[in-house]
N, C-alpha and C. Protein backbone atom coordinates (compact mmCIF):
# COMPACT_ATOMS: atom_id res chain seq x y z
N UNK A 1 0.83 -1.19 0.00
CA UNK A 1 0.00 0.00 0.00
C UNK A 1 0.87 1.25 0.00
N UNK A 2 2.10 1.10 0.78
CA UNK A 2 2.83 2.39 0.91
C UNK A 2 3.71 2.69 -0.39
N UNK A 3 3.70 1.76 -1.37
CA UNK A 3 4.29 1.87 -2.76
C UNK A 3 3.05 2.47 -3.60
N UNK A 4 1.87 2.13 -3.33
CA UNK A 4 0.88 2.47 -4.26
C UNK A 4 0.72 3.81 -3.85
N UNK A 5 0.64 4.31 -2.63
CA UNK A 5 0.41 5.97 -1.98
C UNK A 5 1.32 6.40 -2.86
N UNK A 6 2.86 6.05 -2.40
CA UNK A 6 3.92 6.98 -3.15
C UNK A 6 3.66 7.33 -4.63
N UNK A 7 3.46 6.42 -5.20
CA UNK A 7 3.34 6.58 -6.65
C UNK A 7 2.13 7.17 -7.51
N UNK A 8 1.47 7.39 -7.05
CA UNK A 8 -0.05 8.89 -6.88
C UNK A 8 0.22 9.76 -5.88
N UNK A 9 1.29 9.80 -4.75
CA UNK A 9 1.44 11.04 -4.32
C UNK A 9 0.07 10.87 -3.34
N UNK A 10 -0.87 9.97 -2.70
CA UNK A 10 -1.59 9.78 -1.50
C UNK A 10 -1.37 9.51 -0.52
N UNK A 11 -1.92 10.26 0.76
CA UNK A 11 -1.96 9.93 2.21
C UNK A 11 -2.44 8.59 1.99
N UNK A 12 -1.77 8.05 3.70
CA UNK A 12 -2.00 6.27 3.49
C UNK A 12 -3.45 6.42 3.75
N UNK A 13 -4.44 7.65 4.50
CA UNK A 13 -5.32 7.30 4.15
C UNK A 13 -6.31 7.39 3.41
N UNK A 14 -5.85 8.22 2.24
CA UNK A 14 -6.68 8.15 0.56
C UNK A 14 -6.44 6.66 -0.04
N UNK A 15 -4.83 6.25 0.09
CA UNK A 15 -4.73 4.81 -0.04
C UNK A 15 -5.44 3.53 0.27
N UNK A 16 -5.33 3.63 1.50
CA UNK A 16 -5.94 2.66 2.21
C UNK A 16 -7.72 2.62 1.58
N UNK A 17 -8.54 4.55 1.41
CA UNK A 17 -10.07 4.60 0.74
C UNK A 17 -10.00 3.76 -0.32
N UNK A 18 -8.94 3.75 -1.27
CA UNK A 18 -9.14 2.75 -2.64
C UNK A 18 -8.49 1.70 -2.77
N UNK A 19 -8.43 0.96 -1.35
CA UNK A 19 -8.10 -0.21 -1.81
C UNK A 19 -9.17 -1.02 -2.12
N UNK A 20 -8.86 -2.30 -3.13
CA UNK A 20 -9.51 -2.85 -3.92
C UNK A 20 -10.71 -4.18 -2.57
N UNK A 21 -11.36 -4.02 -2.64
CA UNK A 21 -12.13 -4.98 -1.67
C UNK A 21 -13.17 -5.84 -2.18
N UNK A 22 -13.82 -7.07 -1.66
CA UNK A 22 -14.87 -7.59 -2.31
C UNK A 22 -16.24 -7.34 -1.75
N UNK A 23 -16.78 -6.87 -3.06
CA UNK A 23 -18.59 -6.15 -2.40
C UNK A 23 -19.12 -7.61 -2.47
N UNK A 24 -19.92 -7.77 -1.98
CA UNK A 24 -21.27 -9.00 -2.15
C UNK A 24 -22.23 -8.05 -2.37
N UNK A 25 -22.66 -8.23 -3.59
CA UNK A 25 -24.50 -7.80 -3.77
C UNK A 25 -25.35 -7.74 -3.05
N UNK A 26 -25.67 -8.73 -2.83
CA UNK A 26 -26.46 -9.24 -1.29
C UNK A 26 -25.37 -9.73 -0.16
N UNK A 27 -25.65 -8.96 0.78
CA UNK A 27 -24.69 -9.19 1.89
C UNK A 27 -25.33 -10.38 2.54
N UNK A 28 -24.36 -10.90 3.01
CA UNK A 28 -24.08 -12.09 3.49
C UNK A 28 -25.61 -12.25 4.60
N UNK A 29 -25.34 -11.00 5.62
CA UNK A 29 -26.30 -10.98 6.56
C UNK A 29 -27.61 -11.65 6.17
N UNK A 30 -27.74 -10.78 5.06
CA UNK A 30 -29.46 -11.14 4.10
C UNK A 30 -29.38 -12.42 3.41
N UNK A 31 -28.43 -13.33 3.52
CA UNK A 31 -28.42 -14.49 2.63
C UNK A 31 -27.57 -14.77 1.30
N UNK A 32 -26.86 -13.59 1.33
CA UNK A 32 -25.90 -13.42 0.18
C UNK A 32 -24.73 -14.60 0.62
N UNK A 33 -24.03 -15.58 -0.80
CA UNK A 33 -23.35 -16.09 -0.66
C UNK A 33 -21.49 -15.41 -1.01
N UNK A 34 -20.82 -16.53 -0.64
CA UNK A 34 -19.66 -15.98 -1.17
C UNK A 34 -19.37 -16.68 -2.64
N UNK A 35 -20.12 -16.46 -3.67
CA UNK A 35 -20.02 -17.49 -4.91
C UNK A 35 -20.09 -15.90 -5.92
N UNK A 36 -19.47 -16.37 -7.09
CA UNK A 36 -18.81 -15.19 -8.38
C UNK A 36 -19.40 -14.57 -8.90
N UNK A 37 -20.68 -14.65 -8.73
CA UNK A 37 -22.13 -13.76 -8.98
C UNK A 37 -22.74 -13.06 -8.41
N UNK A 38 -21.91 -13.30 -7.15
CA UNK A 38 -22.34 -12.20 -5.44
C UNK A 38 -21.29 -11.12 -5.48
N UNK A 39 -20.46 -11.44 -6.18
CA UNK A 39 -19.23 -11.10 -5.21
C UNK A 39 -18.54 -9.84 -6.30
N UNK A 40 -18.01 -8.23 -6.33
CA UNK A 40 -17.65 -7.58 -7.19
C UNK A 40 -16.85 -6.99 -6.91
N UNK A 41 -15.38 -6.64 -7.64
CA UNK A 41 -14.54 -5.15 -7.28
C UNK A 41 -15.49 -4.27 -6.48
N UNK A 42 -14.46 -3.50 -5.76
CA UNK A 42 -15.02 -2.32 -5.10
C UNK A 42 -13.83 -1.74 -4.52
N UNK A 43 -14.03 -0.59 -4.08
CA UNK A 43 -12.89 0.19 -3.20
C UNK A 43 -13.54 0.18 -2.02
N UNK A 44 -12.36 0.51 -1.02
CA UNK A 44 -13.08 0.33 0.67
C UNK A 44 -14.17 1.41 0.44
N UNK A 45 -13.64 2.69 0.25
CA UNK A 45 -14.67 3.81 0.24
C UNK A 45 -15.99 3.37 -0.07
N UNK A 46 -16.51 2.73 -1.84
CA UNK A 46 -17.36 2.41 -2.10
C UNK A 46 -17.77 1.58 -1.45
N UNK A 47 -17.60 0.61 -1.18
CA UNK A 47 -17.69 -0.55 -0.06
C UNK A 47 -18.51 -0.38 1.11
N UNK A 48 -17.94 0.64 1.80
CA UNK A 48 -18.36 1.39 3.35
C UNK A 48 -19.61 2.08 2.90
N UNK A 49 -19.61 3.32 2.01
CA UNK A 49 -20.32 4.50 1.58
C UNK A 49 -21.95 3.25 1.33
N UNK A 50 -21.65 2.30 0.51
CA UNK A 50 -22.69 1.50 0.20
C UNK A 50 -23.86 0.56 1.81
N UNK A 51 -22.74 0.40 2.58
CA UNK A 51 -23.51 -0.35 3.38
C UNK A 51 -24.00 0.79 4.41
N UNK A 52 -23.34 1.84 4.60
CA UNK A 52 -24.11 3.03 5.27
C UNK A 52 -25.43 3.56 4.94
N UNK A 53 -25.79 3.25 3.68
CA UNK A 53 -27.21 3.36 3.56
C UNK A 53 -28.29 2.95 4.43
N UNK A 54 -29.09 3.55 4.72
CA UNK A 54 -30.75 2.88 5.48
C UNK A 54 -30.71 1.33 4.72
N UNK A 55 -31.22 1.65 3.57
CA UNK A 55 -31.21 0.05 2.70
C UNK A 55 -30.82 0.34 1.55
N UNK A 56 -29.65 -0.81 1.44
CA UNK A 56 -28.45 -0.99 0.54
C UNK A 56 -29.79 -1.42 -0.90
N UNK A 57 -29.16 -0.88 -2.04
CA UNK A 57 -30.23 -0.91 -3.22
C UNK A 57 -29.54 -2.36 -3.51
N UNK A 58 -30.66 -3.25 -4.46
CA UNK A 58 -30.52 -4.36 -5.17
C UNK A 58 -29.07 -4.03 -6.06
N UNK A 59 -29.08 -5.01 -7.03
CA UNK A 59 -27.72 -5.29 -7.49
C UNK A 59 -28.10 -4.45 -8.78
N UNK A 60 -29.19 -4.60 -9.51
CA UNK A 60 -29.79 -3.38 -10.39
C UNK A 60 -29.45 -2.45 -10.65
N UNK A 61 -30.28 -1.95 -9.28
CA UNK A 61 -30.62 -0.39 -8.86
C UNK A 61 -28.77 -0.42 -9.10
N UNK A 62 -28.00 -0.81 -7.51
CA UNK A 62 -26.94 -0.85 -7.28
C UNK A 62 -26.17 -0.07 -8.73
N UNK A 63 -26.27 -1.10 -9.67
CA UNK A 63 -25.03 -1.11 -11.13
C UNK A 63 -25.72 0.77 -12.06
N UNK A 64 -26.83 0.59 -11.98
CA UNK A 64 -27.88 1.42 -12.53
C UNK A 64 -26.94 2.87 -12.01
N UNK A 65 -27.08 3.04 -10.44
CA UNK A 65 -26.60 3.99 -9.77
C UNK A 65 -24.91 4.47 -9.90
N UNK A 66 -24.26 3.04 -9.81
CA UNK A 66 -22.80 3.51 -10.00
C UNK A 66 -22.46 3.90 -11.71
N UNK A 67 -23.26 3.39 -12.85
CA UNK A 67 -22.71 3.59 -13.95
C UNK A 67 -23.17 5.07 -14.10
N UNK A 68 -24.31 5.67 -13.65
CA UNK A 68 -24.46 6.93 -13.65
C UNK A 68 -23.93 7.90 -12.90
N UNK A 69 -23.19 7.37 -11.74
CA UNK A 69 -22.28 8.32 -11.05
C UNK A 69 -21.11 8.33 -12.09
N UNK A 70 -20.06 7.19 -12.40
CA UNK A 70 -18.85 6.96 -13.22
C UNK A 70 -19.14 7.89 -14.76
N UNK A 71 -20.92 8.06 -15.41
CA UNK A 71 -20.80 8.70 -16.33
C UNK A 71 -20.66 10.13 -16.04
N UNK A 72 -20.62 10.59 -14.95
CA UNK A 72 -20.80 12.06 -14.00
C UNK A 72 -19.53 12.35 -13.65
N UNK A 73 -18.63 11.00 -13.43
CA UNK A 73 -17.26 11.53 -13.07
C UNK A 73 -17.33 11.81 -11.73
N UNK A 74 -18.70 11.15 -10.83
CA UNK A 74 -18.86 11.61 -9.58
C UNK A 74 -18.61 10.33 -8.80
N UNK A 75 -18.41 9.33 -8.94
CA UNK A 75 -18.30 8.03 -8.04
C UNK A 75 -17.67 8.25 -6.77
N UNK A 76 -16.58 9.38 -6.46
CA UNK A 76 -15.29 9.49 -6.08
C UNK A 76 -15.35 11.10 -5.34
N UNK A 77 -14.42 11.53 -4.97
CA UNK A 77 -13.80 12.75 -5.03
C UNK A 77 -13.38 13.43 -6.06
N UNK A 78 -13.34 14.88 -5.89
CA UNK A 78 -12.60 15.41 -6.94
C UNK A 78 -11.63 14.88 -7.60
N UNK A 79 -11.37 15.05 -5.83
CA UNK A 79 -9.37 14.63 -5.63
C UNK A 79 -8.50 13.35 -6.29
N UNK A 80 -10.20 12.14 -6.46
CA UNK A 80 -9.02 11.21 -7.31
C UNK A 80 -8.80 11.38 -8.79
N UNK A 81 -9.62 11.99 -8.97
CA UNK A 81 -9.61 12.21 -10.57
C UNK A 81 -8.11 12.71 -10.57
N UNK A 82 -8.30 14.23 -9.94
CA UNK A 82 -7.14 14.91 -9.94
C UNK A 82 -5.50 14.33 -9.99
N UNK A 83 -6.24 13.03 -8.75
CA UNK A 83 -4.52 12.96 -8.78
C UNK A 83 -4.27 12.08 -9.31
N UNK A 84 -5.16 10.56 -9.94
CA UNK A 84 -4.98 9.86 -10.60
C UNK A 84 -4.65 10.35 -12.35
N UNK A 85 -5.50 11.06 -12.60
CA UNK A 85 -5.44 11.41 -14.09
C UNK A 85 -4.11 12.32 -14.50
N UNK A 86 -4.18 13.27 -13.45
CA UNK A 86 -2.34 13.73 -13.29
C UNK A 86 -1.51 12.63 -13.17
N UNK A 87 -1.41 11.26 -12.77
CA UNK A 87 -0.06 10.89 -13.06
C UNK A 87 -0.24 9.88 -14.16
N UNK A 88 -1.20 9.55 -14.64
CA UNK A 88 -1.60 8.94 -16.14
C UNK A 88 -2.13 8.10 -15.79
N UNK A 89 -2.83 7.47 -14.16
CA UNK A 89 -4.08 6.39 -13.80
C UNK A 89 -4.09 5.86 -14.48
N UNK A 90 -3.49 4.75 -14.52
CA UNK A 90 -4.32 3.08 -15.15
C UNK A 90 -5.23 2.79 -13.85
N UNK A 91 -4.88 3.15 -12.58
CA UNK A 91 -5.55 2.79 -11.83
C UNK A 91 -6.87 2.72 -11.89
N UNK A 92 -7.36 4.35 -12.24
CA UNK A 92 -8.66 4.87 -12.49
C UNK A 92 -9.55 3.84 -12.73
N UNK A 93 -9.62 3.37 -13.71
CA UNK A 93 -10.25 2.49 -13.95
C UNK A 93 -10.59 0.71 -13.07
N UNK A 94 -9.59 0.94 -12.92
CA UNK A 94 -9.41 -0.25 -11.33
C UNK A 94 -10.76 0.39 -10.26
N UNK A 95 -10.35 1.51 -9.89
CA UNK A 95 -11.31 2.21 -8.72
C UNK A 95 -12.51 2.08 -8.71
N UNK A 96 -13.24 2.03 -9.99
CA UNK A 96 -14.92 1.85 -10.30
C UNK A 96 -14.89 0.34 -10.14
N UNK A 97 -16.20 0.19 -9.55
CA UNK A 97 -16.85 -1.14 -9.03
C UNK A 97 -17.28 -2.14 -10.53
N UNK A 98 -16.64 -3.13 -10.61
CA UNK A 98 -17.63 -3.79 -11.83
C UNK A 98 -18.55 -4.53 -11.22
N UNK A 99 -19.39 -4.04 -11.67
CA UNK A 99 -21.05 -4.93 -11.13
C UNK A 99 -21.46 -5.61 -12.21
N UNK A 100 -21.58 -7.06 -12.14
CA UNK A 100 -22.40 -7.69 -13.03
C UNK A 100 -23.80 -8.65 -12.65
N UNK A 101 -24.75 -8.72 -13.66
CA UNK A 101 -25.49 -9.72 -12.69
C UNK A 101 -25.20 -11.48 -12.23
């Protein structure tokens, strides 16, 4: 992690917000399994930000919502755009959640 900060120029804890984590669609609590159809990229941020909801949206809604934030350029902070796209982000694209059904 402290190689990935250095090399975007992030505090360990912007680092630590995008590290790569596994979402479950349906969380486990509700009956969600751990099998490859549950289970999606995510960053901690997105990760956290998602289960803080009152009620976490279906996997739908869910994909529906993030592809229209990512077409907004809003998924995120300013700040990662900024600092990812300043140092030529391949990451970027890592950072957005792939949701499939």
């Amino acid at each position: 992690m402290e190689a990935f900060a250095a090399a975007f120029d992030l505090s360990s804890r912007q680092a630590r917000n995008l590290q790569c984590t596994a979402e479950h669609l349906q969380a486990r609590v509700d009956g969600g399994g751990d099998f490859q159809s549950n289970i999606v990229a995510a960053c901690r941020y997105c990760n956290t930000k998602r289960h803080q909801r009152k009620a976490a949206r279906d996997a739908v809604h869910h994909k529906q919502h993030i592809e229209r934030l990512m077409s907004q350029r809003r998924w995120h902070a300013a700040w990662v755009f900024e600092k990812l796209l300043r140092s030529g982000g391949p990451v970027l694209a890592a950072t957005a959640p792939r949701i499939r059904h």
